[in-house]
PDB file of N, CA and C in Angstrom:
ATOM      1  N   UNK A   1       0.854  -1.181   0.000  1.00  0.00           N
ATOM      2  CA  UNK A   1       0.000   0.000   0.000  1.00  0.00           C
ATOM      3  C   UNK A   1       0.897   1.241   0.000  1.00  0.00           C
ATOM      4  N   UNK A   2       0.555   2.017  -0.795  1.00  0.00           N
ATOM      5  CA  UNK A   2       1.170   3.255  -1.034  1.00  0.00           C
ATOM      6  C   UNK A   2       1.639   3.954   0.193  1.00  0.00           C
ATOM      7  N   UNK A   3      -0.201   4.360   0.886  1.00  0.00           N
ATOM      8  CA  UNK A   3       0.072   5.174   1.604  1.00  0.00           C
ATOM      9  C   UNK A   3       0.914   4.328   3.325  1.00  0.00           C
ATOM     10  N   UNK A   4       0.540   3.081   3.354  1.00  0.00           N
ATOM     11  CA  UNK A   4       1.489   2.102   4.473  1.00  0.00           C
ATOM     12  C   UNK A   4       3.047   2.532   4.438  1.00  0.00           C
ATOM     13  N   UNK A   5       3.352   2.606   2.864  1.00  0.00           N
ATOM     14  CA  UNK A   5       4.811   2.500   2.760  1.00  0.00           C
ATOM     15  C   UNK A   5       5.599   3.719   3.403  1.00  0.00           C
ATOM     16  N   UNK A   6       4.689   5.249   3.005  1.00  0.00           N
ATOM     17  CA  UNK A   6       4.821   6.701   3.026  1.00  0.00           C
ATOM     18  C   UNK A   6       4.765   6.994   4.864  1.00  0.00           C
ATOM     19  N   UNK A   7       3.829   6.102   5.120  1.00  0.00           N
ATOM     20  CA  UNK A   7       3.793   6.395   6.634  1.00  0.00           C
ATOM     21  C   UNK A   7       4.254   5.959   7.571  1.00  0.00           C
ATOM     22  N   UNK A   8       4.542   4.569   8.016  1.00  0.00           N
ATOM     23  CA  UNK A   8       5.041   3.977   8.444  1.00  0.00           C
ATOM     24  C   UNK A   8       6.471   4.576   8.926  1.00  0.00           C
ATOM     25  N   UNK A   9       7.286   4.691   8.268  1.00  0.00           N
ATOM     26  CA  UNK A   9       8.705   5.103   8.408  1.00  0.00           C
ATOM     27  C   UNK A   9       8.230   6.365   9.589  1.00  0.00           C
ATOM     28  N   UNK A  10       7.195   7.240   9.144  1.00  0.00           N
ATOM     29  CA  UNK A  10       7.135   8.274  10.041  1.00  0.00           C
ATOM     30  C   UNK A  10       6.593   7.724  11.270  1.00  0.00           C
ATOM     31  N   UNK A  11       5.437   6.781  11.853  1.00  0.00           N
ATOM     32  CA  UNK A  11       5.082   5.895  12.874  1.00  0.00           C
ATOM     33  C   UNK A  11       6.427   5.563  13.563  1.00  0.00           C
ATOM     34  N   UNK A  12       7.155   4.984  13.229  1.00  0.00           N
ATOM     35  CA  UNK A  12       8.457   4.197  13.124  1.00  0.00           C
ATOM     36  C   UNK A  12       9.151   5.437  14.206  1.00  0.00           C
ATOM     37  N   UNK A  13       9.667   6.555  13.325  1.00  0.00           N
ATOM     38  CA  UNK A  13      10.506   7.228  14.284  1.00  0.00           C
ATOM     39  C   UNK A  13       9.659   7.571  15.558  1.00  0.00           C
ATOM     40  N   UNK A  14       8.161   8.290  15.119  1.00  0.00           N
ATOM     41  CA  UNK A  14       7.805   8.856  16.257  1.00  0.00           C
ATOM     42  C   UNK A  14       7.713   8.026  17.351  1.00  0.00           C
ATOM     43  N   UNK A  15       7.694   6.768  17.137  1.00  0.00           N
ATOM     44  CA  UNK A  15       7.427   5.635  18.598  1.00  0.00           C
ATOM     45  C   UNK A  15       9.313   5.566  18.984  1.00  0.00           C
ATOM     46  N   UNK A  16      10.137   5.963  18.118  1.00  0.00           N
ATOM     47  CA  UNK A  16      11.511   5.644  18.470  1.00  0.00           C
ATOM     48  C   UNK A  16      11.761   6.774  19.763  1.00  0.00           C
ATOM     49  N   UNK A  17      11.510   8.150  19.057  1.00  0.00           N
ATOM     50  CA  UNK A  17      11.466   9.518  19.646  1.00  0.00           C
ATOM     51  C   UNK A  17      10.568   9.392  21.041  1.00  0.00           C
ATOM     52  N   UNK A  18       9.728   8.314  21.507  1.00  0.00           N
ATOM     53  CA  UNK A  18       8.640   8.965  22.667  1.00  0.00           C
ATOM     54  C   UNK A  18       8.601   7.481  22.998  1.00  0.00           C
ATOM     55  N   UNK A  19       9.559   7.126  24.073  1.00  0.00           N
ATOM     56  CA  UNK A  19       9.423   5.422  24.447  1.00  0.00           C
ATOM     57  C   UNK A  19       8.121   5.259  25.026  1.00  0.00           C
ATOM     58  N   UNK A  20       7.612   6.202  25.383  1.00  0.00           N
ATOM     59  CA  UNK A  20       6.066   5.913  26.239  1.00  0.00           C
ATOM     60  C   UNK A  20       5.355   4.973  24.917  1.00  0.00           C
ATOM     61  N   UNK A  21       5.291   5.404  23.845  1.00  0.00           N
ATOM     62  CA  UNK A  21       4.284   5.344  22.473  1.00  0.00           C
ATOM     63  C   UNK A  21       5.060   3.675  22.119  1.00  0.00           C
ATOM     64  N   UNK A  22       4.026   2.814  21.955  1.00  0.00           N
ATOM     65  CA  UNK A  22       4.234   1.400  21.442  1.00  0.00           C
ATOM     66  C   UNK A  22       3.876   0.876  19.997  1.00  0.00           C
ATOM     67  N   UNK A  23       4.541   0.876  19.033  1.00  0.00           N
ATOM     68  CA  UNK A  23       4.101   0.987  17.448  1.00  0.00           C
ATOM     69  C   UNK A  23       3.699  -1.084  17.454  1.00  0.00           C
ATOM     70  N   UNK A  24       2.622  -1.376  16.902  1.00  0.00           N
ATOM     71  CA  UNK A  24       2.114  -2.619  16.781  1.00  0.00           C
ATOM     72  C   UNK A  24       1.472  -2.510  15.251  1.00  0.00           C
ATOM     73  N   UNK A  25       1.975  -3.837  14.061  1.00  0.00           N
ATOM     74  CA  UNK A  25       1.757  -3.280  12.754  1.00  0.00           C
ATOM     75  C   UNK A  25       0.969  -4.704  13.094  1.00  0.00           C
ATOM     76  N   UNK A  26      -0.013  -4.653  12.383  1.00  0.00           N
ATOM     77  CA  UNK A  26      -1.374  -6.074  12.290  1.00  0.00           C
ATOM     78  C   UNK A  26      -2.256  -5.829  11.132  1.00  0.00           C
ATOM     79  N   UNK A  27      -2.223  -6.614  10.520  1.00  0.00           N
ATOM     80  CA  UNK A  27      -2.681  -7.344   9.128  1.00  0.00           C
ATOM     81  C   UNK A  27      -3.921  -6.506   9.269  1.00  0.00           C
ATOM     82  N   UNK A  28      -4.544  -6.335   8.348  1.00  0.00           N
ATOM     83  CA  UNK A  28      -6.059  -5.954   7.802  1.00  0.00           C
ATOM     84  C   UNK A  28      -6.791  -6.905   7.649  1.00  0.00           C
ATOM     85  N   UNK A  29      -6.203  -7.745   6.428  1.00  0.00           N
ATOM     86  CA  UNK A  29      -7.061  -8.978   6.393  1.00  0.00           C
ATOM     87  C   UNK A  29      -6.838 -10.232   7.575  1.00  0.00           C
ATOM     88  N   UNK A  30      -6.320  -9.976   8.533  1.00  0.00           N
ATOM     89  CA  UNK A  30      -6.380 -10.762   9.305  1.00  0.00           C
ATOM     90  C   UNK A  30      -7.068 -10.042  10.886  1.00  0.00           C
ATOM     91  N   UNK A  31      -7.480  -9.564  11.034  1.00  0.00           N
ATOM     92  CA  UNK A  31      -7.931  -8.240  11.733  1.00  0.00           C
ATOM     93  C   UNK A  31      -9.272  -7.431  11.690  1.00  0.00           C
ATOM     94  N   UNK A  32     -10.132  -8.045  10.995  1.00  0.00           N
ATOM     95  CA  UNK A  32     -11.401  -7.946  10.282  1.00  0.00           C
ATOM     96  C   UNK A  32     -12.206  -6.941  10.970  1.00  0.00           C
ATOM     97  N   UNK A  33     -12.641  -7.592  12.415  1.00  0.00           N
ATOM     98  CA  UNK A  33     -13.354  -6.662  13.489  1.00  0.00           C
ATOM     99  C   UNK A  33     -12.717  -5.295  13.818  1.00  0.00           C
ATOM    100  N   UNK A  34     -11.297  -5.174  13.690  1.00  0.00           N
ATOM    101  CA  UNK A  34     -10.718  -3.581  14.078  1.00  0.00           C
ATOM    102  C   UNK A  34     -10.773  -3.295  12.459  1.00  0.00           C
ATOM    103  N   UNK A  35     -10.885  -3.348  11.573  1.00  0.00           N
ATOM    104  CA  UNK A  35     -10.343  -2.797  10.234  1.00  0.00           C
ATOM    105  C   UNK A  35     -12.436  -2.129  10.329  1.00  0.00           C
ATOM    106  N   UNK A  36     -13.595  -2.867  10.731  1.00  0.00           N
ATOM    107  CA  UNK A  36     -14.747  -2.810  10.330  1.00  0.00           C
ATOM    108  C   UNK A  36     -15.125  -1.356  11.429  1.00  0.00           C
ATOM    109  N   UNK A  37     -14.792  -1.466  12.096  1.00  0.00           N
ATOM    110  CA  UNK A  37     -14.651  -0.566  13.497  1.00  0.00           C
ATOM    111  C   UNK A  37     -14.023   0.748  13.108  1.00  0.00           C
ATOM    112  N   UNK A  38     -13.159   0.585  12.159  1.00  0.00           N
ATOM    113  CA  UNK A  38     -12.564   1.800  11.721  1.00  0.00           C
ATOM    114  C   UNK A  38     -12.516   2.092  10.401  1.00  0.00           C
ATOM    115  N   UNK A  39     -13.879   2.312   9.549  1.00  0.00           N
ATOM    116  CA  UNK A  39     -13.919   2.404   8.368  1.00  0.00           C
ATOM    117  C   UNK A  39     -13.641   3.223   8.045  1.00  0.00           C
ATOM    118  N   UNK A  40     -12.969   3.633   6.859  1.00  0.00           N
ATOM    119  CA  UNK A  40     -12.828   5.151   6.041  1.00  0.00           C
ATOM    120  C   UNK A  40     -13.991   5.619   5.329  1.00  0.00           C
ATOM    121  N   UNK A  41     -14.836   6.935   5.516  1.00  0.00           N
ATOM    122  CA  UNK A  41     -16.100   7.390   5.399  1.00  0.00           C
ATOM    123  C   UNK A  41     -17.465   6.113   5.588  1.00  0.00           C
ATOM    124  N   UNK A  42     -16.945   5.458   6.770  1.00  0.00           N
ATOM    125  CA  UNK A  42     -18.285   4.596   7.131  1.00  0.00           C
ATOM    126  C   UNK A  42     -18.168   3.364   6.145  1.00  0.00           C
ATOM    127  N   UNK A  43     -17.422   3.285   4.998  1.00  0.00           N
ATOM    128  CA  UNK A  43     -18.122   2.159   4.059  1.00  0.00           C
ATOM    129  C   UNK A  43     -15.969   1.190   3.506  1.00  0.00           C
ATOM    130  N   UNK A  44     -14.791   1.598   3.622  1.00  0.00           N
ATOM    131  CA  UNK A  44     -13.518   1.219   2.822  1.00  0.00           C
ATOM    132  C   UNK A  44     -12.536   0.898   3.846  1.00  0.00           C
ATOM    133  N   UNK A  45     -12.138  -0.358   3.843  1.00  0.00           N
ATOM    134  CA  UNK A  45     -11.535  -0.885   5.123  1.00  0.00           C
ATOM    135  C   UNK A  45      -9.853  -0.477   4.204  1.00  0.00           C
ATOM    136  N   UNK A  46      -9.982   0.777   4.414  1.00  0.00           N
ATOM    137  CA  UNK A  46      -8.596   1.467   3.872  1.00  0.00           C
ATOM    138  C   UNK A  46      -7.370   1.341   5.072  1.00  0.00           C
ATOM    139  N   UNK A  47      -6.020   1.836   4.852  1.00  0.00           N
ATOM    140  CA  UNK A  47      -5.020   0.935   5.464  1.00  0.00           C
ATOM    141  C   UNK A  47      -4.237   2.149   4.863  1.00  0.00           C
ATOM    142  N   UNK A  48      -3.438   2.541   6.156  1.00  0.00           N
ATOM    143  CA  UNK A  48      -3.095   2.710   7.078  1.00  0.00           C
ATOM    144  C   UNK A  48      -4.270   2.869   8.224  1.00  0.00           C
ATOM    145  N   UNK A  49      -4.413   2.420   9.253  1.00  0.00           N
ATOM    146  CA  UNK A  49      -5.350   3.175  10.429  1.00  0.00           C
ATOM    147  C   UNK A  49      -4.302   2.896  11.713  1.00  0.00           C
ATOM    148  N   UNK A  50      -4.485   4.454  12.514  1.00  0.00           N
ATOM    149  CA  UNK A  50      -3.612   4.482  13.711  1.00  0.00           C
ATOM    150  C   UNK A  50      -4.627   4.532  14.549  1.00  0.00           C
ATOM    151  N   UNK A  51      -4.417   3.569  15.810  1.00  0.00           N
ATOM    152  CA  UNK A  51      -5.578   3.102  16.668  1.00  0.00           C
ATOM    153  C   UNK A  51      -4.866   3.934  18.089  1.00  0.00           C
ATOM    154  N   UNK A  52      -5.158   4.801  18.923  1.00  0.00           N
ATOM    155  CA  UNK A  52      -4.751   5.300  20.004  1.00  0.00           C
ATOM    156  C   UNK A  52      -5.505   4.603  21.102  1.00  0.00           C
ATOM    157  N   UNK A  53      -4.338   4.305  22.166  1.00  0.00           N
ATOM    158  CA  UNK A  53      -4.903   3.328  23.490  1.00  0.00           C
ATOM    159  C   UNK A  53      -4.399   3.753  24.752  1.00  0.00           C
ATOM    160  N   UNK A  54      -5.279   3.753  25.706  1.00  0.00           N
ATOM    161  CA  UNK A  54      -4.664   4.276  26.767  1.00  0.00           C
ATOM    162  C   UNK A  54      -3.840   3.014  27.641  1.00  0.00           C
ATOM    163  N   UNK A  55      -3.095   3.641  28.715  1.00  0.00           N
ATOM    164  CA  UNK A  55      -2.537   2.225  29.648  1.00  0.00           C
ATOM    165  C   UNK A  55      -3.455   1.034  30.078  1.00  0.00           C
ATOM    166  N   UNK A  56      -5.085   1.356  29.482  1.00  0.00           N
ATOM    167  CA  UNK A  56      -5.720  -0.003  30.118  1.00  0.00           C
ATOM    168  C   UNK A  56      -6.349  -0.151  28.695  1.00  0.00           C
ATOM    169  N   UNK A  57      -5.412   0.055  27.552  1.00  0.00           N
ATOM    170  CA  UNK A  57      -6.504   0.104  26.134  1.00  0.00           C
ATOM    171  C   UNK A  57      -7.035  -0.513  26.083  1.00  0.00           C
ATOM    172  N   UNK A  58      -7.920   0.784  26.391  1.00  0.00           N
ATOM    173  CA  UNK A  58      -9.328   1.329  26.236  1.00  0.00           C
ATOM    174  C   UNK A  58      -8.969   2.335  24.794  1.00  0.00           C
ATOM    175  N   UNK A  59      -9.249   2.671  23.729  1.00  0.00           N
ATOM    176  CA  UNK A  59      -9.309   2.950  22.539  1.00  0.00           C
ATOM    177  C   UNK A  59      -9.383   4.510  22.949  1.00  0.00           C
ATOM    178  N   UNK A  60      -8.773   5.489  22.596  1.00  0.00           N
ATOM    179  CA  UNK A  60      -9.075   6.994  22.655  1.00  0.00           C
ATOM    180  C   UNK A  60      -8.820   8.006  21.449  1.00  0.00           C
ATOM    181  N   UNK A  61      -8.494   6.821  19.974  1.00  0.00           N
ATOM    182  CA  UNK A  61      -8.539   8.146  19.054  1.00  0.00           C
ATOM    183  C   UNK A  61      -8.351   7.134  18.057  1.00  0.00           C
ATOM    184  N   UNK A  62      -8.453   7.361  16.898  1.00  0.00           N
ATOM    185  CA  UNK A  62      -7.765   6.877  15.541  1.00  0.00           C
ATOM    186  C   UNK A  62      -7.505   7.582  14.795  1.00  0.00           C
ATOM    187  N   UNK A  63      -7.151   7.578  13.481  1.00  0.00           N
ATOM    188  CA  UNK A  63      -6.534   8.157  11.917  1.00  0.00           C
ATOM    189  C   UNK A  63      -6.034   7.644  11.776  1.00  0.00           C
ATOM    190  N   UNK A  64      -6.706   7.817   9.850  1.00  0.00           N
ATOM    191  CA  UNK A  64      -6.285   7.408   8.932  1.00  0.00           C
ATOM    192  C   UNK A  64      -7.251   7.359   7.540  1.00  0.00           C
ATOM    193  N   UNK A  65      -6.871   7.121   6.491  1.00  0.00           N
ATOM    194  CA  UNK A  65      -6.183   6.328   5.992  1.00  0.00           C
ATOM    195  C   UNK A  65      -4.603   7.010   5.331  1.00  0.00           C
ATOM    196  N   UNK A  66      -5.056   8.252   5.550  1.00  0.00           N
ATOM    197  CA  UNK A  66      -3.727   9.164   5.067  1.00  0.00           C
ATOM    198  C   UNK A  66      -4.303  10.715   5.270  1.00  0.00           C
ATOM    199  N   UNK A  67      -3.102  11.735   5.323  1.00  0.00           N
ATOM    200  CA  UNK A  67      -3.300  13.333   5.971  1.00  0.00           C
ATOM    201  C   UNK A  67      -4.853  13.726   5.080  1.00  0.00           C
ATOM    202  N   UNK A  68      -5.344  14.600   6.054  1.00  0.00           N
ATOM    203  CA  UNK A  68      -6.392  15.203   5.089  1.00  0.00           C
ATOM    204  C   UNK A  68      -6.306  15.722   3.906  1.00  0.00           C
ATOM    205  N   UNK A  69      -4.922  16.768   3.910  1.00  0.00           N
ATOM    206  CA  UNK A  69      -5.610  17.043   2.650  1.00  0.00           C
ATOM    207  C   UNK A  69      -5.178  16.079   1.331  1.00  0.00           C
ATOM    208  N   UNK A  70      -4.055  15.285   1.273  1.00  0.00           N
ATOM    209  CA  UNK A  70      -4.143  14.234   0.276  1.00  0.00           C
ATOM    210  C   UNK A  70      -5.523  13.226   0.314  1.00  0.00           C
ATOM    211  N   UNK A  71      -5.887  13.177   1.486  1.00  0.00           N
ATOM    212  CA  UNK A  71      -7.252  12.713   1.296  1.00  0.00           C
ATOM    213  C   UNK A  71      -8.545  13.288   0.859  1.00  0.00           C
ATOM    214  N   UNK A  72      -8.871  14.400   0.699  1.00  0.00           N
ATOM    215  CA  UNK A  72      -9.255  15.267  -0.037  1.00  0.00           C
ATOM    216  C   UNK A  72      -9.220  15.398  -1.427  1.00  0.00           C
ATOM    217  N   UNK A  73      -7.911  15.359  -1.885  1.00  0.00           N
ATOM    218  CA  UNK A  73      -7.673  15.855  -3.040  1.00  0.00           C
ATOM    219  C   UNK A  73      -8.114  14.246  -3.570  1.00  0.00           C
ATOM    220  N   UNK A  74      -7.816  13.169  -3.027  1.00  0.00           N
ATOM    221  CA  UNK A  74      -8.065  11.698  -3.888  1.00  0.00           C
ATOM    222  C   UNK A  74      -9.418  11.667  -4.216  1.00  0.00           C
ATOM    223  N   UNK A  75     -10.412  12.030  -2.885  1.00  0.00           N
ATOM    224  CA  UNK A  75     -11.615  12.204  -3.112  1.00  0.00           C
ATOM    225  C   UNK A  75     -12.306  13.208  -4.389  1.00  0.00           C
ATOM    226  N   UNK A  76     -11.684  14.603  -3.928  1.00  0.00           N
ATOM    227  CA  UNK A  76     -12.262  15.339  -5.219  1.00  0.00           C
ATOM    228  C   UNK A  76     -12.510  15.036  -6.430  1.00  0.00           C
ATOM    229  N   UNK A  77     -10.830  15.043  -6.940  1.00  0.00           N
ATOM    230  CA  UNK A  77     -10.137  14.751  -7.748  1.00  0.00           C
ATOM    231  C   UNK A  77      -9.541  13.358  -8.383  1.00  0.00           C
ATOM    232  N   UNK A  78      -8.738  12.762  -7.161  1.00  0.00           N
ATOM    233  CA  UNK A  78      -8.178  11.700  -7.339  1.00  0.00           C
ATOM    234  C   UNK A  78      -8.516  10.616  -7.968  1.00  0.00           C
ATOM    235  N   UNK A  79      -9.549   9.867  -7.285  1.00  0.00           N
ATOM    236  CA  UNK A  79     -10.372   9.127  -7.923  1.00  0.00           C
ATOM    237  C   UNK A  79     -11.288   9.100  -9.606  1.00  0.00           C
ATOM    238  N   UNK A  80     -11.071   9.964 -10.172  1.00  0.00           N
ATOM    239  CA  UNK A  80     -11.302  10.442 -11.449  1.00  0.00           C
ATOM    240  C   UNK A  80     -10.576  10.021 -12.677  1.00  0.00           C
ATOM    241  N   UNK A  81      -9.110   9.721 -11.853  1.00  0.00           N
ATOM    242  CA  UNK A  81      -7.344   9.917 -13.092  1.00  0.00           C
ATOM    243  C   UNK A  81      -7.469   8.120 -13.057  1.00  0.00           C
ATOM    244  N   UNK A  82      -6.802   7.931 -13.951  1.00  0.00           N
ATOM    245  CA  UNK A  82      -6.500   5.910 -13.661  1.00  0.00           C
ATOM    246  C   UNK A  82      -5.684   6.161 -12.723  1.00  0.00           C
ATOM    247  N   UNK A  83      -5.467   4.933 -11.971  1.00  0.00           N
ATOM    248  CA  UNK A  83      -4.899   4.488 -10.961  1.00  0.00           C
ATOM    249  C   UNK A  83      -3.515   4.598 -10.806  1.00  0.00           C
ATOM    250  N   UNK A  84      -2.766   4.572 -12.605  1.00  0.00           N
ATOM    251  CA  UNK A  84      -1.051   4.761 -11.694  1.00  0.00           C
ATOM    252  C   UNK A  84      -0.860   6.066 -12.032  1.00  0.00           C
ATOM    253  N   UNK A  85      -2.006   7.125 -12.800  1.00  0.00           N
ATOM    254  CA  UNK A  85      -2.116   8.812 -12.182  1.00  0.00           C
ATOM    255  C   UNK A  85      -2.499   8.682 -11.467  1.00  0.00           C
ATOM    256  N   UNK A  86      -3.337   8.657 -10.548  1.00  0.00           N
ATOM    257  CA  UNK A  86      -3.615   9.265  -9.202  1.00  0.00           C
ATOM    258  C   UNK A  86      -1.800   8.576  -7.731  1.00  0.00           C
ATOM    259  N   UNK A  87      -1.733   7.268  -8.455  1.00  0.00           N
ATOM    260  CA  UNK A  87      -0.933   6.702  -7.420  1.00  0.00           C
ATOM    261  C   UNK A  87       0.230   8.048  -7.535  1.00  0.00           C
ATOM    262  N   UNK A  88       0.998   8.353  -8.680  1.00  0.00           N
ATOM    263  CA  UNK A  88       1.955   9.054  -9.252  1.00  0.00           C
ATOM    264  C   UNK A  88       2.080  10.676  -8.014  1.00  0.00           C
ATOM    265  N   UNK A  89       0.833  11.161  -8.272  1.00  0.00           N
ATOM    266  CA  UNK A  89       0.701  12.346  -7.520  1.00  0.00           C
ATOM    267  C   UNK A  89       0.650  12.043  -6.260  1.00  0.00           C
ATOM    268  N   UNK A  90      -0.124  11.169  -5.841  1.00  0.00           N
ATOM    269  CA  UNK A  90      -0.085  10.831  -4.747  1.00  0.00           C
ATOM    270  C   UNK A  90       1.397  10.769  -3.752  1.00  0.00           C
ATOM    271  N   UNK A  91       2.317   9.872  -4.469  1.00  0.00           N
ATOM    272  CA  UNK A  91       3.860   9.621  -4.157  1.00  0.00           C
ATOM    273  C   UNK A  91       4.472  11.255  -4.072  1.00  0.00           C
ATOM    274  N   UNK A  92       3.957  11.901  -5.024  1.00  0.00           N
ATOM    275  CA  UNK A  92       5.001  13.566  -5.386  1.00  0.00           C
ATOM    276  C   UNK A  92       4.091  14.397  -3.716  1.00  0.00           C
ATOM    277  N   UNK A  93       2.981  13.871  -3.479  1.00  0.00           N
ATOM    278  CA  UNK A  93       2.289  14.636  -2.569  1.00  0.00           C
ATOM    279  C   UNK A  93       3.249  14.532  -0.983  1.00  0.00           C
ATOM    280  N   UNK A  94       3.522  12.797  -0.835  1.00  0.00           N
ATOM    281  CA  UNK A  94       4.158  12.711   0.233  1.00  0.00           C
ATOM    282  C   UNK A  94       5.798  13.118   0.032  1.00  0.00           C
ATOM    283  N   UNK A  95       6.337  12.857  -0.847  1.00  0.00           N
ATOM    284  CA  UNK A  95       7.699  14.063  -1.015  1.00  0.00           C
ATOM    285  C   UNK A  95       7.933  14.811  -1.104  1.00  0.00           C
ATOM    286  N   UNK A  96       6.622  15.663  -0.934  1.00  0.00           N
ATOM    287  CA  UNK A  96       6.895  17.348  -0.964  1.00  0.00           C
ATOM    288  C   UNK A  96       6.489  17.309   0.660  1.00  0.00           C
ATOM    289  N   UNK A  97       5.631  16.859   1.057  1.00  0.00           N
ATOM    290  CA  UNK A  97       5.198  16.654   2.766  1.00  0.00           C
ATOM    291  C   UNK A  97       5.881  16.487   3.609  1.00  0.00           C
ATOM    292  N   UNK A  98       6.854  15.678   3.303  1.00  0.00           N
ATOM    293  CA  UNK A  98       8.105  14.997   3.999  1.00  0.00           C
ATOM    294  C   UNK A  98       7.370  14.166   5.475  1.00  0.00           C
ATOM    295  N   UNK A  99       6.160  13.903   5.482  1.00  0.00           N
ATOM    296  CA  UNK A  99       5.772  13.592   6.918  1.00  0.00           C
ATOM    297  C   UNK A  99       5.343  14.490   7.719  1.00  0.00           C
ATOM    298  N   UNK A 100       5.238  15.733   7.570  1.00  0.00           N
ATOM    299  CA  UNK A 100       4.935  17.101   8.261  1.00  0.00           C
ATOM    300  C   UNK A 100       3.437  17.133   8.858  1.00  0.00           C
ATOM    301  N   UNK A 101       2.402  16.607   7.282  1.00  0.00           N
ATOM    302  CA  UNK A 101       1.171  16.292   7.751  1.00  0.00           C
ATOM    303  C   UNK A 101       0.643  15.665   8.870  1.00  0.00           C
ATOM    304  N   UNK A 102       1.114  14.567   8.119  1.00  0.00           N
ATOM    305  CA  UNK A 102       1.228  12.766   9.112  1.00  0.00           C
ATOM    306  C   UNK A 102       1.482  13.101  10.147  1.00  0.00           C
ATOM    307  N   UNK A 103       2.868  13.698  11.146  1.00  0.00           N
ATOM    308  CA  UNK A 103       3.165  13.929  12.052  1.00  0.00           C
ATOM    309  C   UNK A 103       2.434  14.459  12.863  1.00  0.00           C
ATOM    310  N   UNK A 104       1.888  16.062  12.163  1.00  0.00           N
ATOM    311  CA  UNK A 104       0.373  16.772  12.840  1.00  0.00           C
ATOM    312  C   UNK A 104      -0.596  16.455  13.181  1.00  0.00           C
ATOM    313  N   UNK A 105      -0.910  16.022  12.243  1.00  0.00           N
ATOM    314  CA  UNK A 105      -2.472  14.873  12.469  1.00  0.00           C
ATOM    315  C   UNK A 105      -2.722  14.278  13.502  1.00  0.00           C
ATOM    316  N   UNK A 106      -1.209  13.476  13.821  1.00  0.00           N
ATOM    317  CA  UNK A 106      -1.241  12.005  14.432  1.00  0.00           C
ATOM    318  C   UNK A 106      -1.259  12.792  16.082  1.00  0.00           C
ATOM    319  N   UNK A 107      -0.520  13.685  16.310  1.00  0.00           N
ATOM    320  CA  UNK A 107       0.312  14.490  17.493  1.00  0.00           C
ATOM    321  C   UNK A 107      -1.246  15.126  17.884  1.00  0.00           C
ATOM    322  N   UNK A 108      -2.009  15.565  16.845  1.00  0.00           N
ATOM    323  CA  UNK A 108      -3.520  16.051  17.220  1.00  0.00           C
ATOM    324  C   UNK A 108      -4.722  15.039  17.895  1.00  0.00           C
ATOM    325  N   UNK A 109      -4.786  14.274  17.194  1.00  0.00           N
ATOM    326  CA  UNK A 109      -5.227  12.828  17.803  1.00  0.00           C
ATOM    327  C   UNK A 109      -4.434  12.487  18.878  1.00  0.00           C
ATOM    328  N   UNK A 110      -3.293  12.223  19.391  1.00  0.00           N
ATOM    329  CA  UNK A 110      -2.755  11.696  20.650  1.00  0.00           C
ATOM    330  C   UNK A 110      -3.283  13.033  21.725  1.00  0.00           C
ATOM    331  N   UNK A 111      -3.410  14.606  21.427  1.00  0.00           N
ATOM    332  CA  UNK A 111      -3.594  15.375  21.915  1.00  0.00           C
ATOM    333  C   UNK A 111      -4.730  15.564  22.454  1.00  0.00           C
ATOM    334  N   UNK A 112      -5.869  15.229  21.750  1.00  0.00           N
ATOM    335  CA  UNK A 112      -7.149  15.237  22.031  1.00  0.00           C
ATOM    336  C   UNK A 112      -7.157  14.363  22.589  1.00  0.00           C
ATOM    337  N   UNK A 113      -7.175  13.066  22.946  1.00  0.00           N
ATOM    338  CA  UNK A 113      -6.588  11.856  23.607  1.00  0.00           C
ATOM    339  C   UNK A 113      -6.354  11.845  25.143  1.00  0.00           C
ATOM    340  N   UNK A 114      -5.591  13.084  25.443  1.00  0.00           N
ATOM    341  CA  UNK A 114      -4.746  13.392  26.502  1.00  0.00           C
ATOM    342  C   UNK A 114      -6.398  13.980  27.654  1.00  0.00           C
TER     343      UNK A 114
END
């Protein structure tokens, strides 16, 4: 998955950077009940999803499937182009991002969380 590949690495450091934070990677298709639990707009068992848990997880946030506004733009737009255009921009979206999004997002969700 595109957006797994783009994010991950950033998951990766931030759990390196904050020993409190525990990174756990688990299958989709093997995982059925959390993938259904956390649908993308109610109906696309889309992948990446970050599941936030407290010390007795108990569940206190998620995101995903990728930053808003690349998610946005797939929706508008995206979904319109064939598939290895939209994938194409998609890739130029997270190398101009560098993770900046991702990082925000995720740091907003753990925040609200708190």
């Amino acid at each position: 998955c595109g957006d797994a590949a783009n994010l991950l690495p950033v998951l990766a450091r931030l759990t390196e950077e904050v020993p409190e934070f525990d990174l756990r990677v688990l299958s989709r298709d093997e995982n059925l009940d959390l993938m259904d639990a956390h649908l993308t707009d109610g109906r696309s068992r889309s992948i990446p999803v970050v599941i936030v848990y407290d010390e007795e997880f108990n569940e206190v946030g998620w995101w995903g499937p990728r930053p808003s506004e690349v998610q946005r733009w797939v929706i508008d737009e995206g979904l319109s182009l064939p598939t290895p255009e939209r994938y194409k921009i998609v890739r130029q979206w997270y190398a101009k991002d560098k993770g900046e999004s991702t990082l925000r997002e995720l740091l907003e969700v753990i925040a609200d969380a708190a």
